[in-house]
PDB file of N, CA and C in Angstrom:
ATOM      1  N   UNK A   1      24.019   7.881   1.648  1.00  0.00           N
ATOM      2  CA  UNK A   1      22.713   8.452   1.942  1.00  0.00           C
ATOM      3  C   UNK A   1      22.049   7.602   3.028  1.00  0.00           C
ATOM      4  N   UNK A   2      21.568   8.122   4.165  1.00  0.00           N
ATOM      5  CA  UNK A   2      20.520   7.315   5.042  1.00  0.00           C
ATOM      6  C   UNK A   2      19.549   6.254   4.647  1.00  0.00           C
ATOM      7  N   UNK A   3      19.253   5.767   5.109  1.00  0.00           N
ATOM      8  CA  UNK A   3      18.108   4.634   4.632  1.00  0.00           C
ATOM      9  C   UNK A   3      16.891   5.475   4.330  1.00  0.00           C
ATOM     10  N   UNK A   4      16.595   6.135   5.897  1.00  0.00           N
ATOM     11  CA  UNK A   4      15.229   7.057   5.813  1.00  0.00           C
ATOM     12  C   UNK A   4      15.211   8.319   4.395  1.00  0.00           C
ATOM     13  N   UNK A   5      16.303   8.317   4.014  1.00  0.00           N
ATOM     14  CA  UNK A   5      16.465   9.498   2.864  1.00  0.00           C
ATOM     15  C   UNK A   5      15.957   8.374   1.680  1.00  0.00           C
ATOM     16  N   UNK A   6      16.746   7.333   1.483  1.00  0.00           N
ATOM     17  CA  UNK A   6      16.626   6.727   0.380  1.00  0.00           C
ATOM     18  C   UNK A   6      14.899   5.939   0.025  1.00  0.00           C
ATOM     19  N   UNK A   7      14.369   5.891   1.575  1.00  0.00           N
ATOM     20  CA  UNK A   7      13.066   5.265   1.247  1.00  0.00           C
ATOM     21  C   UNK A   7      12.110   5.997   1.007  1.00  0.00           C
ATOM     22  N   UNK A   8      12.296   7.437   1.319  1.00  0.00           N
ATOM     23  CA  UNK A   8      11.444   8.904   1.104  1.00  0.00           C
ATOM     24  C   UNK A   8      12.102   8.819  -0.436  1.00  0.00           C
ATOM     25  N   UNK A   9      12.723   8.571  -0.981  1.00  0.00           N
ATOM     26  CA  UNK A   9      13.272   9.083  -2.580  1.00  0.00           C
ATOM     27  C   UNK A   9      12.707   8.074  -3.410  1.00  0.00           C
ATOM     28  N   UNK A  10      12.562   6.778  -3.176  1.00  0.00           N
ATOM     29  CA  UNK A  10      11.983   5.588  -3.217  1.00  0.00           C
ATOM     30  C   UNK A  10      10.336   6.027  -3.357  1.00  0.00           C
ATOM     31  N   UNK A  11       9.897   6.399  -2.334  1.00  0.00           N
ATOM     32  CA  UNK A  11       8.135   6.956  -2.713  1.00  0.00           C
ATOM     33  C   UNK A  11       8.141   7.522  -3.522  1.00  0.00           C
ATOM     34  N   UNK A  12       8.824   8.771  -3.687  1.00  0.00           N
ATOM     35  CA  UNK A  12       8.087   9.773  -4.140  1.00  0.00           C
ATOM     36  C   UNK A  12       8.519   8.802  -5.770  1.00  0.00           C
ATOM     37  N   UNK A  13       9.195   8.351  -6.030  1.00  0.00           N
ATOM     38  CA  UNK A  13       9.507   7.645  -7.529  1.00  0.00           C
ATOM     39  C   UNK A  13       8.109   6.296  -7.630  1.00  0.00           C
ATOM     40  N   UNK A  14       7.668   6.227  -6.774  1.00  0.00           N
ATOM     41  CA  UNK A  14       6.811   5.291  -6.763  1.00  0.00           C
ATOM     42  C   UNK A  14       5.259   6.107  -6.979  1.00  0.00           C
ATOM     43  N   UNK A  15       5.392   7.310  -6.419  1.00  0.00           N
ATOM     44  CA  UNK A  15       3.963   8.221  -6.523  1.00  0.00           C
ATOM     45  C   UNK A  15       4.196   8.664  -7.768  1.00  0.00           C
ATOM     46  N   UNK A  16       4.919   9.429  -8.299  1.00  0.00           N
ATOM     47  CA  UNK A  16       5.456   9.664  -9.962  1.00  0.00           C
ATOM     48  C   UNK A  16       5.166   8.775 -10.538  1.00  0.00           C
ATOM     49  N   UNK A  17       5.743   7.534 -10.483  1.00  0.00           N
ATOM     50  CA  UNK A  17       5.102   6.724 -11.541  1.00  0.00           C
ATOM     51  C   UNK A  17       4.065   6.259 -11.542  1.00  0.00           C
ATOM     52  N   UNK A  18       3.244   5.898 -10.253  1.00  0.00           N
ATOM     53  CA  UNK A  18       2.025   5.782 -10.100  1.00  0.00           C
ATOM     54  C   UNK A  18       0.818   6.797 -10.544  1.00  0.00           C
ATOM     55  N   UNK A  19       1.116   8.026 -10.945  1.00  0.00           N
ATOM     56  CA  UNK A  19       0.450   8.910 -11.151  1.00  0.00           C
ATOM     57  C   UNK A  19       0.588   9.054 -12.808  1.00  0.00           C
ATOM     58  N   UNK A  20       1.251   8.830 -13.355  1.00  0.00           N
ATOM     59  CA  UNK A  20       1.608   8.405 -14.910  1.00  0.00           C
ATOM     60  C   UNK A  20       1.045   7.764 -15.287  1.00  0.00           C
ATOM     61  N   UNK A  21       0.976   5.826 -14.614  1.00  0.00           N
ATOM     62  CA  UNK A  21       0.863   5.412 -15.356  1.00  0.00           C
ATOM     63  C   UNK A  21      -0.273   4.513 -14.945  1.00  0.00           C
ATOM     64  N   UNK A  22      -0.838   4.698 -14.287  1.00  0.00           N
ATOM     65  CA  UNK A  22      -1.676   3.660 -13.415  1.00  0.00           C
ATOM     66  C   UNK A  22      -3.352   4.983 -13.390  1.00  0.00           C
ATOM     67  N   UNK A  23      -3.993   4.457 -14.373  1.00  0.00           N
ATOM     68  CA  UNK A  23      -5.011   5.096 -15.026  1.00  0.00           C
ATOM     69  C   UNK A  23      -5.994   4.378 -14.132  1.00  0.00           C
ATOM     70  N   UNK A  24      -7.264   4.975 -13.533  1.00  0.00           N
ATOM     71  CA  UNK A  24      -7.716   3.349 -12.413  1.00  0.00           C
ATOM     72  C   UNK A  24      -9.840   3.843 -12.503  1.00  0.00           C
ATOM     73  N   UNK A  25     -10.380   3.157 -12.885  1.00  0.00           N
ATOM     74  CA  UNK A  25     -11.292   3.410 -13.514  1.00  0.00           C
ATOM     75  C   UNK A  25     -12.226   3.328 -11.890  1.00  0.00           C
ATOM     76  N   UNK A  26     -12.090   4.265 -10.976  1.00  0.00           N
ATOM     77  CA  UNK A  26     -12.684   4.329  -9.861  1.00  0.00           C
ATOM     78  C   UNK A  26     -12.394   5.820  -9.402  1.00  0.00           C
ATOM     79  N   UNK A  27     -13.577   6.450  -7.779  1.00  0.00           N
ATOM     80  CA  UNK A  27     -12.833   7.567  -7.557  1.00  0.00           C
ATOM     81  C   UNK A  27     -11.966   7.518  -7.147  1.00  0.00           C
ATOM     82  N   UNK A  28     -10.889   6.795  -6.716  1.00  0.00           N
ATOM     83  CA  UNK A  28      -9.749   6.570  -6.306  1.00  0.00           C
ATOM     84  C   UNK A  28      -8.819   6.893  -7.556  1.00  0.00           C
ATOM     85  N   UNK A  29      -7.541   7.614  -6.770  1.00  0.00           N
ATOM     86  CA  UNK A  29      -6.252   8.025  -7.345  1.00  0.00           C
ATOM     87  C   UNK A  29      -5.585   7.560  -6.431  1.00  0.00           C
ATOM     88  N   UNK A  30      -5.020   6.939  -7.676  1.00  0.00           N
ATOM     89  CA  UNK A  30      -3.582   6.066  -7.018  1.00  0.00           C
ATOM     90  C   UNK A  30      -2.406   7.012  -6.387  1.00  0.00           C
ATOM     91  N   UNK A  31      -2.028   7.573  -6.737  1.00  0.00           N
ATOM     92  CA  UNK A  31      -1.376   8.804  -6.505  1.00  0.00           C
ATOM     93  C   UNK A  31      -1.618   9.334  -4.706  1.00  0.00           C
ATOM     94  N   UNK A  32      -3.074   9.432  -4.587  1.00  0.00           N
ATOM     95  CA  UNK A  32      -3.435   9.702  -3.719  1.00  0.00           C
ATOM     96  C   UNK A  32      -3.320   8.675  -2.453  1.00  0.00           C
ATOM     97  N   UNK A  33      -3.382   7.545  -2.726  1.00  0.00           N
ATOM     98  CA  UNK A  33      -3.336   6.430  -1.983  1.00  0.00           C
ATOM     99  C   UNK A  33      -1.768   6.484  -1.482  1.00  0.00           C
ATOM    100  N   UNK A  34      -1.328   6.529  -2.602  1.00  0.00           N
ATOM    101  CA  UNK A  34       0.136   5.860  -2.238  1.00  0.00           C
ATOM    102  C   UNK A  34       1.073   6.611  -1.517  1.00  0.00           C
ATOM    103  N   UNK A  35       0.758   7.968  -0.811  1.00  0.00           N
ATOM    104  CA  UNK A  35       1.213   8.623  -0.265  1.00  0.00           C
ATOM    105  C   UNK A  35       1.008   8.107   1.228  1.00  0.00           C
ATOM    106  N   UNK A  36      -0.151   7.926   1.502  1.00  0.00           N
ATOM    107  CA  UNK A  36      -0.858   7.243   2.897  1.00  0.00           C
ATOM    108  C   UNK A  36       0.336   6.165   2.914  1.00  0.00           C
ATOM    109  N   UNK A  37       1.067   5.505   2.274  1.00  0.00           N
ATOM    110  CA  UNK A  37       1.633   4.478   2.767  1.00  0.00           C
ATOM    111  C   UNK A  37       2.929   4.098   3.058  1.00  0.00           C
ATOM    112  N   UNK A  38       3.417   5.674   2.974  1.00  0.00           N
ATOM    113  CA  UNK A  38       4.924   6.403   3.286  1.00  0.00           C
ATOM    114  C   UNK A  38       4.913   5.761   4.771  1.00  0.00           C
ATOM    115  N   UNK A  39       3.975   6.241   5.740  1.00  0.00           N
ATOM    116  CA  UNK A  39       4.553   5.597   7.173  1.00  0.00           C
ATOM    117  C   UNK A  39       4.300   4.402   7.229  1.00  0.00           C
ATOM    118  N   UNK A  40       4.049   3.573   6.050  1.00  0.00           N
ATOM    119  CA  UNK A  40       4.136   1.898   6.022  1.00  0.00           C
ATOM    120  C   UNK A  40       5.222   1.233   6.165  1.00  0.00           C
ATOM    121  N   UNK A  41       6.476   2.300   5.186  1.00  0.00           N
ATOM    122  CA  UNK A  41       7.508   1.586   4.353  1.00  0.00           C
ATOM    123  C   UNK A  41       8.481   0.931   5.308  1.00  0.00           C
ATOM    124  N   UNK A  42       8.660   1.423   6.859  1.00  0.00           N
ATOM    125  CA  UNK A  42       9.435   1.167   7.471  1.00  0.00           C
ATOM    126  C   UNK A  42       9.057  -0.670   8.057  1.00  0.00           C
ATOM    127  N   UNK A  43       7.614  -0.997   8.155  1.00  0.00           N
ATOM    128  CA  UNK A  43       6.996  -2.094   8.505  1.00  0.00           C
ATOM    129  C   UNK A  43       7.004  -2.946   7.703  1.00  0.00           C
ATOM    130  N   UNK A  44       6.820  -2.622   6.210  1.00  0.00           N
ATOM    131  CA  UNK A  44       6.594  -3.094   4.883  1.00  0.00           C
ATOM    132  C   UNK A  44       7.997  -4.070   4.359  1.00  0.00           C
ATOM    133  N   UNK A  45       8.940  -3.354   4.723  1.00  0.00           N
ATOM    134  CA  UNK A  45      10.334  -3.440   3.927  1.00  0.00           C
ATOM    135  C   UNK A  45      10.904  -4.188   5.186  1.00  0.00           C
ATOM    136  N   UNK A  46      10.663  -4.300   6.567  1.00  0.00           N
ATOM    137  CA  UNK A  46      11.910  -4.990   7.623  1.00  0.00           C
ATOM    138  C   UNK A  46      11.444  -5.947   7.433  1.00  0.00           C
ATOM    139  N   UNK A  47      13.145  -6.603   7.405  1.00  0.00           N
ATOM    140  CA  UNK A  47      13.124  -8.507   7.161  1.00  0.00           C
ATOM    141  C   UNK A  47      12.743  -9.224   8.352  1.00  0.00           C
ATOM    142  N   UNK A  48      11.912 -10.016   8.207  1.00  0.00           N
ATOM    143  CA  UNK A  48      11.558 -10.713   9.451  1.00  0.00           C
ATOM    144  C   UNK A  48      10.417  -9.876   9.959  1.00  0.00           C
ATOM    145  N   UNK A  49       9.482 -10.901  10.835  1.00  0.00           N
ATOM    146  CA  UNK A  49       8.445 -10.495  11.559  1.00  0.00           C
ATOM    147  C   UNK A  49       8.980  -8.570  12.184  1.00  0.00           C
ATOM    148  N   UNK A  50       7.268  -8.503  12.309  1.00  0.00           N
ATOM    149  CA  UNK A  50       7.638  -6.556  12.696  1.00  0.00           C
ATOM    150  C   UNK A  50       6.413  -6.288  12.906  1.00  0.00           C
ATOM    151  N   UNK A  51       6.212  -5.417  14.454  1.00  0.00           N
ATOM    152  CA  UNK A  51       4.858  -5.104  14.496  1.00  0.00           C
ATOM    153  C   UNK A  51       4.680  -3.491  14.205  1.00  0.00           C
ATOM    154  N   UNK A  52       3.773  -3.101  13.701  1.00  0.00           N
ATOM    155  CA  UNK A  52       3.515  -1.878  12.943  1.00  0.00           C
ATOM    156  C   UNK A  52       3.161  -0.636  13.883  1.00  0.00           C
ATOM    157  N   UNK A  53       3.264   0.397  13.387  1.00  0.00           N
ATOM    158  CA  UNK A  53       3.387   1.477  14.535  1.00  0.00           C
ATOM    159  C   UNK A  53       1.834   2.515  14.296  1.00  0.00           C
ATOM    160  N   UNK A  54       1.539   2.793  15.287  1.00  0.00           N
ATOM    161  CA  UNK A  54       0.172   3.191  15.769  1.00  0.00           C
ATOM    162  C   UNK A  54      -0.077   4.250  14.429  1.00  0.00           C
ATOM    163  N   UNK A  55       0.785   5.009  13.509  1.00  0.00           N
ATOM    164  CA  UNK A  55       0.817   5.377  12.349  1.00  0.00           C
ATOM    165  C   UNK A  55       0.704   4.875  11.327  1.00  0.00           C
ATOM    166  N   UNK A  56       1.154   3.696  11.343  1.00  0.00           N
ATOM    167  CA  UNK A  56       0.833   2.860   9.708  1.00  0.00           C
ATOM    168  C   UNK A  56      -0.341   2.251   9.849  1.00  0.00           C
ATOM    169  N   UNK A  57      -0.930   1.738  11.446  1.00  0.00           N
ATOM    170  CA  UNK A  57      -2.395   1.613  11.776  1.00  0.00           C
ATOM    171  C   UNK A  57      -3.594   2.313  10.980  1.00  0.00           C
ATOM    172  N   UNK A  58      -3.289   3.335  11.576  1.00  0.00           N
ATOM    173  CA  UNK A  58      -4.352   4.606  11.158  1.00  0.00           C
ATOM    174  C   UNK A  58      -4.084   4.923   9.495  1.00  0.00           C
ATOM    175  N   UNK A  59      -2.770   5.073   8.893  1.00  0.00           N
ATOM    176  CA  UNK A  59      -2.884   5.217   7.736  1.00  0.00           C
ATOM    177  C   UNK A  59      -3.853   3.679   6.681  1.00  0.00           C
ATOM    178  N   UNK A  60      -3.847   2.701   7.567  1.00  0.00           N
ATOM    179  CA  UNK A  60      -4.235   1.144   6.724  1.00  0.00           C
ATOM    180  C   UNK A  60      -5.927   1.526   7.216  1.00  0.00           C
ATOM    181  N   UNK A  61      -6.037   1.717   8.305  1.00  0.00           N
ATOM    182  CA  UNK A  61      -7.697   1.902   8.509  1.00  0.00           C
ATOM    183  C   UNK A  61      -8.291   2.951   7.669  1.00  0.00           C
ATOM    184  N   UNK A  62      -7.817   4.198   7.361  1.00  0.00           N
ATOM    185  CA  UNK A  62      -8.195   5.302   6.487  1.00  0.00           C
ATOM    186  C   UNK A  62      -8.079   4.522   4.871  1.00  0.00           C
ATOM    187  N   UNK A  63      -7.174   3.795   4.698  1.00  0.00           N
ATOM    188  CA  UNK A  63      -7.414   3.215   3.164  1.00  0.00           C
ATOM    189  C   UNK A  63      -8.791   1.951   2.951  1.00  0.00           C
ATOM    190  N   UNK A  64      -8.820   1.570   4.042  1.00  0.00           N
ATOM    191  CA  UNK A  64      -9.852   0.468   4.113  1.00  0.00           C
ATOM    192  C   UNK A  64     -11.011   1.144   4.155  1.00  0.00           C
ATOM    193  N   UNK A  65     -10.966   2.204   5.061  1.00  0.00           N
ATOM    194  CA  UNK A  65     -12.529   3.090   5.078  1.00  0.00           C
ATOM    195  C   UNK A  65     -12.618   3.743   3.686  1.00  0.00           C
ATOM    196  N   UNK A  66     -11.393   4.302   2.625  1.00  0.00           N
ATOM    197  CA  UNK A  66     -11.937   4.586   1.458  1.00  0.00           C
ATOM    198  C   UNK A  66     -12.600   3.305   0.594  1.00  0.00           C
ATOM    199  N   UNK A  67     -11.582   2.096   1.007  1.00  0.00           N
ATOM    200  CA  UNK A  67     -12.336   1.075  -0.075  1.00  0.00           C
ATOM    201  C   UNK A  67     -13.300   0.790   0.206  1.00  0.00           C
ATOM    202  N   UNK A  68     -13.999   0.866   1.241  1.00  0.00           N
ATOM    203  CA  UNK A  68     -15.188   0.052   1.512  1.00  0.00           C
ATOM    204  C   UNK A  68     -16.419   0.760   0.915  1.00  0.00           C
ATOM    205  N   UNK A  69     -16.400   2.037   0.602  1.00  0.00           N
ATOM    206  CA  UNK A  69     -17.176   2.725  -0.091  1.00  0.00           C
ATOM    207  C   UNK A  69     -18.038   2.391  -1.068  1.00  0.00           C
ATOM    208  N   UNK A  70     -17.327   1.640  -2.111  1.00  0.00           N
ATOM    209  CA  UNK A  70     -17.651   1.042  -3.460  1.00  0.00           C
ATOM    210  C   UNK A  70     -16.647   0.214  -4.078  1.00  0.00           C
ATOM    211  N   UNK A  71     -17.432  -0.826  -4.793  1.00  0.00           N
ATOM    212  CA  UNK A  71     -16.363  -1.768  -5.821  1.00  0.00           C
ATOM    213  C   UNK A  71     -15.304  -1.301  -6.262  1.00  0.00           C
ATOM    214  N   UNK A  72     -15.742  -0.224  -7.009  1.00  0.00           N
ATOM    215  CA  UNK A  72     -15.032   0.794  -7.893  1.00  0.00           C
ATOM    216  C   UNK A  72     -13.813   0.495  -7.199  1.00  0.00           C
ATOM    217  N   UNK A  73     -13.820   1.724  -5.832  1.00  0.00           N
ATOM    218  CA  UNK A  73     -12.554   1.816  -5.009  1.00  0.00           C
ATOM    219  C   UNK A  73     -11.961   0.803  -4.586  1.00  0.00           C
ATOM    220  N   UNK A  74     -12.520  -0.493  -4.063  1.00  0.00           N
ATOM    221  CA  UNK A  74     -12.036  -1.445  -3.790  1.00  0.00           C
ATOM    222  C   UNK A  74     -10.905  -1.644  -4.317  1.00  0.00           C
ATOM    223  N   UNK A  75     -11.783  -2.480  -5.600  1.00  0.00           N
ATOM    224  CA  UNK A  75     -10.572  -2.475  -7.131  1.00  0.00           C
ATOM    225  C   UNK A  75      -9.479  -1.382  -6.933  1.00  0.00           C
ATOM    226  N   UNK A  76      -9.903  -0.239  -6.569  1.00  0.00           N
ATOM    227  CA  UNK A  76      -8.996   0.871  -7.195  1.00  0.00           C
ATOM    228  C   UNK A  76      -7.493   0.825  -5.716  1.00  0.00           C
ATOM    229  N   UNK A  77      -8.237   0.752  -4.558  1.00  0.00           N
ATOM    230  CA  UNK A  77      -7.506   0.399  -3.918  1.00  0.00           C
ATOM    231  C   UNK A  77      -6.319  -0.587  -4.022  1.00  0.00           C
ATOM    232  N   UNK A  78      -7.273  -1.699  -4.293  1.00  0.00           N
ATOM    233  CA  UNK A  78      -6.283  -2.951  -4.527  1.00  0.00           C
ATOM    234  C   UNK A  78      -5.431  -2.771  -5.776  1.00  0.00           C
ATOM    235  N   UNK A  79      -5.780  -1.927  -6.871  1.00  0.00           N
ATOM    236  CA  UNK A  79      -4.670  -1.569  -7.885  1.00  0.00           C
ATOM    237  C   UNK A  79      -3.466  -1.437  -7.627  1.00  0.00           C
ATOM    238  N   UNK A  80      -3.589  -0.100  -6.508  1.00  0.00           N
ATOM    239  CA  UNK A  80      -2.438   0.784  -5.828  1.00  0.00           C
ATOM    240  C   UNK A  80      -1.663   0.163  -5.532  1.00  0.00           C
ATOM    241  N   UNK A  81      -2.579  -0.605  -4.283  1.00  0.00           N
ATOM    242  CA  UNK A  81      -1.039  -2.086  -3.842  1.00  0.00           C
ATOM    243  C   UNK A  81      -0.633  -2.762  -4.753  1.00  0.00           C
ATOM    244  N   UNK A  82      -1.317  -4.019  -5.858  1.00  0.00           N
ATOM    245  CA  UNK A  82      -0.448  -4.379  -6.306  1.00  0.00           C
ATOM    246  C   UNK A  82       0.286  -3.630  -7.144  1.00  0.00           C
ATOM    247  N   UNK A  83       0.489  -2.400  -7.483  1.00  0.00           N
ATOM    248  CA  UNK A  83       1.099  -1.614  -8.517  1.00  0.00           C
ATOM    249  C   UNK A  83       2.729  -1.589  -7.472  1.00  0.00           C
ATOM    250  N   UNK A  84       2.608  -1.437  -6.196  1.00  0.00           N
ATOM    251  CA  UNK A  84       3.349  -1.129  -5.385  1.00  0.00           C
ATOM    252  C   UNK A  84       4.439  -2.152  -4.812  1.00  0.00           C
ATOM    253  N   UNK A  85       3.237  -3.379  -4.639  1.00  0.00           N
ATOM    254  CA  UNK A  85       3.921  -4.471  -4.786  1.00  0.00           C
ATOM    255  C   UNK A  85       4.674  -4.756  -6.058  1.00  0.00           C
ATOM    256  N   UNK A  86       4.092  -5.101  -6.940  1.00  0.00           N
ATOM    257  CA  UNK A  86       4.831  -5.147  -8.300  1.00  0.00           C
ATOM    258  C   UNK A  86       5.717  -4.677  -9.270  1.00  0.00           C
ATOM    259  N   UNK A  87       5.912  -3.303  -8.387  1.00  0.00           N
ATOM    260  CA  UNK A  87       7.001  -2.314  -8.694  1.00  0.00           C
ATOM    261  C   UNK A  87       8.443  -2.763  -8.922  1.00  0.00           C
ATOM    262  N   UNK A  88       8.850  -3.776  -8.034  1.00  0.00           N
ATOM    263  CA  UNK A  88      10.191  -3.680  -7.622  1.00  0.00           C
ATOM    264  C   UNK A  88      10.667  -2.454  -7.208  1.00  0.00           C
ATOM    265  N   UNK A  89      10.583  -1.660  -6.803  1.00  0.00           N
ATOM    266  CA  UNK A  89      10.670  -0.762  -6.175  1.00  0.00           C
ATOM    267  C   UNK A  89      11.214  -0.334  -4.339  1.00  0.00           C
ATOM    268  N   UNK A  90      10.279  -1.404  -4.320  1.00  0.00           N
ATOM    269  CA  UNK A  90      10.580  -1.933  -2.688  1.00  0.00           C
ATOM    270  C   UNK A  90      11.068  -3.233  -2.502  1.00  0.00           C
ATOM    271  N   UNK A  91      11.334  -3.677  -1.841  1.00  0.00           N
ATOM    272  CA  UNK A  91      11.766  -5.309  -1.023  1.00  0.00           C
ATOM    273  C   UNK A  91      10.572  -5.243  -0.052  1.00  0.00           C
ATOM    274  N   UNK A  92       9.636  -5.918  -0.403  1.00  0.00           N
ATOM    275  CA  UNK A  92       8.475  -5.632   0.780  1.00  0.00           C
ATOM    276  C   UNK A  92       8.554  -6.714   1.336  1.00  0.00           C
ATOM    277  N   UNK A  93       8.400  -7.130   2.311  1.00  0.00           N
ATOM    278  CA  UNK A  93       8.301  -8.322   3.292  1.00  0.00           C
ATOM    279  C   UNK A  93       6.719  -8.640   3.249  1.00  0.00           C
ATOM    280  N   UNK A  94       6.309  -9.924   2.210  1.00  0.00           N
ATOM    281  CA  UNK A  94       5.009 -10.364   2.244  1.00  0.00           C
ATOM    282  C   UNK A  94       4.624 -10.928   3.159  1.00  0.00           C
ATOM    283  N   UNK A  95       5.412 -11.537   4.045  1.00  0.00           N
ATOM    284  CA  UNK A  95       4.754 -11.953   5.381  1.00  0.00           C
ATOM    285  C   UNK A  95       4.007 -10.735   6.381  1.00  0.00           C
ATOM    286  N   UNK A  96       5.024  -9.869   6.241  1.00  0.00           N
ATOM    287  CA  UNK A  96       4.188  -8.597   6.956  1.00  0.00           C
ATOM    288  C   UNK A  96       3.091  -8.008   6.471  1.00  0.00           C
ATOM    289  N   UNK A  97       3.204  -8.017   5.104  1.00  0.00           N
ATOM    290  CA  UNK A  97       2.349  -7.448   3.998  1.00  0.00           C
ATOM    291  C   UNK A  97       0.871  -7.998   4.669  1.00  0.00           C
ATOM    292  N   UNK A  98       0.994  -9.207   4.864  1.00  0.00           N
ATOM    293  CA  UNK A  98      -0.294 -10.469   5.220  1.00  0.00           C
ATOM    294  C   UNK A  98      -1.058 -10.430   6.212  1.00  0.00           C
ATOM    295  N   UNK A  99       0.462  -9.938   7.871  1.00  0.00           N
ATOM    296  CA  UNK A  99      -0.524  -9.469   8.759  1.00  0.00           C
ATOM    297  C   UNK A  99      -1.703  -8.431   8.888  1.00  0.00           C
ATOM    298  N   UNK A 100      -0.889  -7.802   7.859  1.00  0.00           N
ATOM    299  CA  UNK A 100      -1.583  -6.148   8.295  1.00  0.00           C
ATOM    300  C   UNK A 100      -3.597  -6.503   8.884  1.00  0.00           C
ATOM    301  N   UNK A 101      -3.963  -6.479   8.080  1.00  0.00           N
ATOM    302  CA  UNK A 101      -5.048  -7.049   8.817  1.00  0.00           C
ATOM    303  C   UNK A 101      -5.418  -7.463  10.156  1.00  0.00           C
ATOM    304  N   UNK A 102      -5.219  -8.405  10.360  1.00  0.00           N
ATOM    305  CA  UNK A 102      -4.929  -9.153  11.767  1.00  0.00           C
ATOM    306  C   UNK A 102      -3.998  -7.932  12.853  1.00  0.00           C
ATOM    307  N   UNK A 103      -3.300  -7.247  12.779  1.00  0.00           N
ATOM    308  CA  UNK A 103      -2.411  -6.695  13.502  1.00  0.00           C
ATOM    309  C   UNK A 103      -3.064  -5.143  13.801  1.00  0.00           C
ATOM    310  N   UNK A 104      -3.592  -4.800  13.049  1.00  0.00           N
ATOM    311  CA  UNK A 104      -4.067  -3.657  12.143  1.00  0.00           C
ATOM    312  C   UNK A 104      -6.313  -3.383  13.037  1.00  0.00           C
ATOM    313  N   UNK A 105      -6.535  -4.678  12.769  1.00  0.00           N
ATOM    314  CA  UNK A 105      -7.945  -4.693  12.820  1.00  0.00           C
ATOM    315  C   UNK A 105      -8.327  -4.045  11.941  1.00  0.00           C
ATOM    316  N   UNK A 106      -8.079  -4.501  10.225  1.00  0.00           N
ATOM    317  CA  UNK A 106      -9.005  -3.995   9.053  1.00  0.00           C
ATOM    318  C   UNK A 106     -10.157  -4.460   9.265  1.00  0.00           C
ATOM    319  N   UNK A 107     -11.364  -3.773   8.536  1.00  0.00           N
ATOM    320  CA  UNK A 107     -12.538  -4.215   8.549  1.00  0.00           C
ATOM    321  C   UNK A 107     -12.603  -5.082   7.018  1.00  0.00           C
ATOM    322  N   UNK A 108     -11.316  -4.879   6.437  1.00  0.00           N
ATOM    323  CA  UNK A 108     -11.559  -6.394   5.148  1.00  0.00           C
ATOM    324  C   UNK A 108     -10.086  -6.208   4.752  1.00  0.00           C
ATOM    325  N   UNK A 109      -9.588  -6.828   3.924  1.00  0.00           N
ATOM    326  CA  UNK A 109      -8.665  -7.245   3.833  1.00  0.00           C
ATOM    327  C   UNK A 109      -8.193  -6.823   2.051  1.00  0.00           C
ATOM    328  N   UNK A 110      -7.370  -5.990   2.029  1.00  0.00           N
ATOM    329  CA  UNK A 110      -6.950  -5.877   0.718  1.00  0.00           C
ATOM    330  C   UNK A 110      -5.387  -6.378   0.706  1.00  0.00           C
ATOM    331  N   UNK A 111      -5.173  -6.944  -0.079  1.00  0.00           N
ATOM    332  CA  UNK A 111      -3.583  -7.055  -0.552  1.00  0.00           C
ATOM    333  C   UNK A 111      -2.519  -6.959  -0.873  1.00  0.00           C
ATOM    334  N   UNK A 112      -1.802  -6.785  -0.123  1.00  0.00           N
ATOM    335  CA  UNK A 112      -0.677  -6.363  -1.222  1.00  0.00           C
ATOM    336  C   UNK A 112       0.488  -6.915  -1.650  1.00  0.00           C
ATOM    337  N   UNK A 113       0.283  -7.633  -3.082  1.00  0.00           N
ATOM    338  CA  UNK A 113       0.602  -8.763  -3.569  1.00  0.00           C
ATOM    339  C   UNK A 113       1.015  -8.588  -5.151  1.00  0.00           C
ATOM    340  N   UNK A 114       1.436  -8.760  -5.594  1.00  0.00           N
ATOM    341  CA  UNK A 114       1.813  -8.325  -6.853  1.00  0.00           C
ATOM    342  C   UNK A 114       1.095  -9.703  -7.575  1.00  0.00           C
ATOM    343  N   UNK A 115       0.457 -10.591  -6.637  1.00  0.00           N
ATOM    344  CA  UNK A 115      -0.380 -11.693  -7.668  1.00  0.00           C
ATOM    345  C   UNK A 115      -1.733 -11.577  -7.539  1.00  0.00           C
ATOM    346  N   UNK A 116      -2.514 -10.650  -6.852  1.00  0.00           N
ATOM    347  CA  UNK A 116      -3.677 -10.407  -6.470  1.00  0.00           C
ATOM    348  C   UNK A 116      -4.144  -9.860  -7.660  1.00  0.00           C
ATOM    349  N   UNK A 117      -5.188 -10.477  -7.982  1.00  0.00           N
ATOM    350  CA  UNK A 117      -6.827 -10.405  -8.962  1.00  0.00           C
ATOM    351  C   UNK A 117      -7.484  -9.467  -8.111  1.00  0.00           C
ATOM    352  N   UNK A 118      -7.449  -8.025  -8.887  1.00  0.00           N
ATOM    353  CA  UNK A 118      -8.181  -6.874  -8.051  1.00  0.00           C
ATOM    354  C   UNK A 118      -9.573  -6.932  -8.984  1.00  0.00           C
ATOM    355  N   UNK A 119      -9.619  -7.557  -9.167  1.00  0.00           N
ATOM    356  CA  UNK A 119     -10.837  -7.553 -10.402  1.00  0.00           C
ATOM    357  C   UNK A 119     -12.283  -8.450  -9.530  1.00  0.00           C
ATOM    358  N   UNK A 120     -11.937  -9.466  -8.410  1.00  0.00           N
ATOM    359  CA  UNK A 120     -12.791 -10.052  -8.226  1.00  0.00           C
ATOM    360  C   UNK A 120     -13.679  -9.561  -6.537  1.00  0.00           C
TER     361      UNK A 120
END
């Protein structure tokens, strides 16, 4: 099977379970999020430094403009990732994970970290 097949089969098992089981006490749906971050996976997952494509840009600025809304979402945001991170699911490259920001020009910085305190 292709890579690009296997990392599209890879989401959607990651939106399924995210939509099960990841209950998130904000207006944010995880479910909903985690679709936005399909044109991530290719930036997310390459080993070694990688600069991100004018698509995973715009998909990271549209998640930042939902979190910034309210705490709630924040949190709810930052759920998503670490749910995503923490999955095993992916091989995510946390160094890249880190730029996004910086590379990106978020207006704040959420994580995606499978050790991140979305609570604070």
């Amino acid at each position: 099977m292709e890579k690009k097949q296997q990392l599209i089969i890879i989401g959607c098992m990651v939106i399924i379970i995210a939509a099960i089981v990841l209950p998130i006490d904000a207006d944010v749906v995880c479910q909903d999020i985690i679709p936005s971050l399909l044109p991530c996976l290719t930036y997310l997952t390459t080993p070694g430094p990688a600069q991100p494509s004018p698509s995973f840009c715009s998909a990271t600025v549209s998640i930042a403009e939902i979190a910034l809304q309210s705490q709630a979402d924040l949190q709810g945001v930052c759920t998503c990732f670490k749910s995503v991170a923490d999955s095993g699911s992916f091989q995510i490259n946390f160094g890249n994970a880190k730029a996004i920001t910086k590379l990106c020009n978020l207006p704040l910085n959420i994580p995606i970290d499978p050790n991140v305190d979305c609570k604070t």
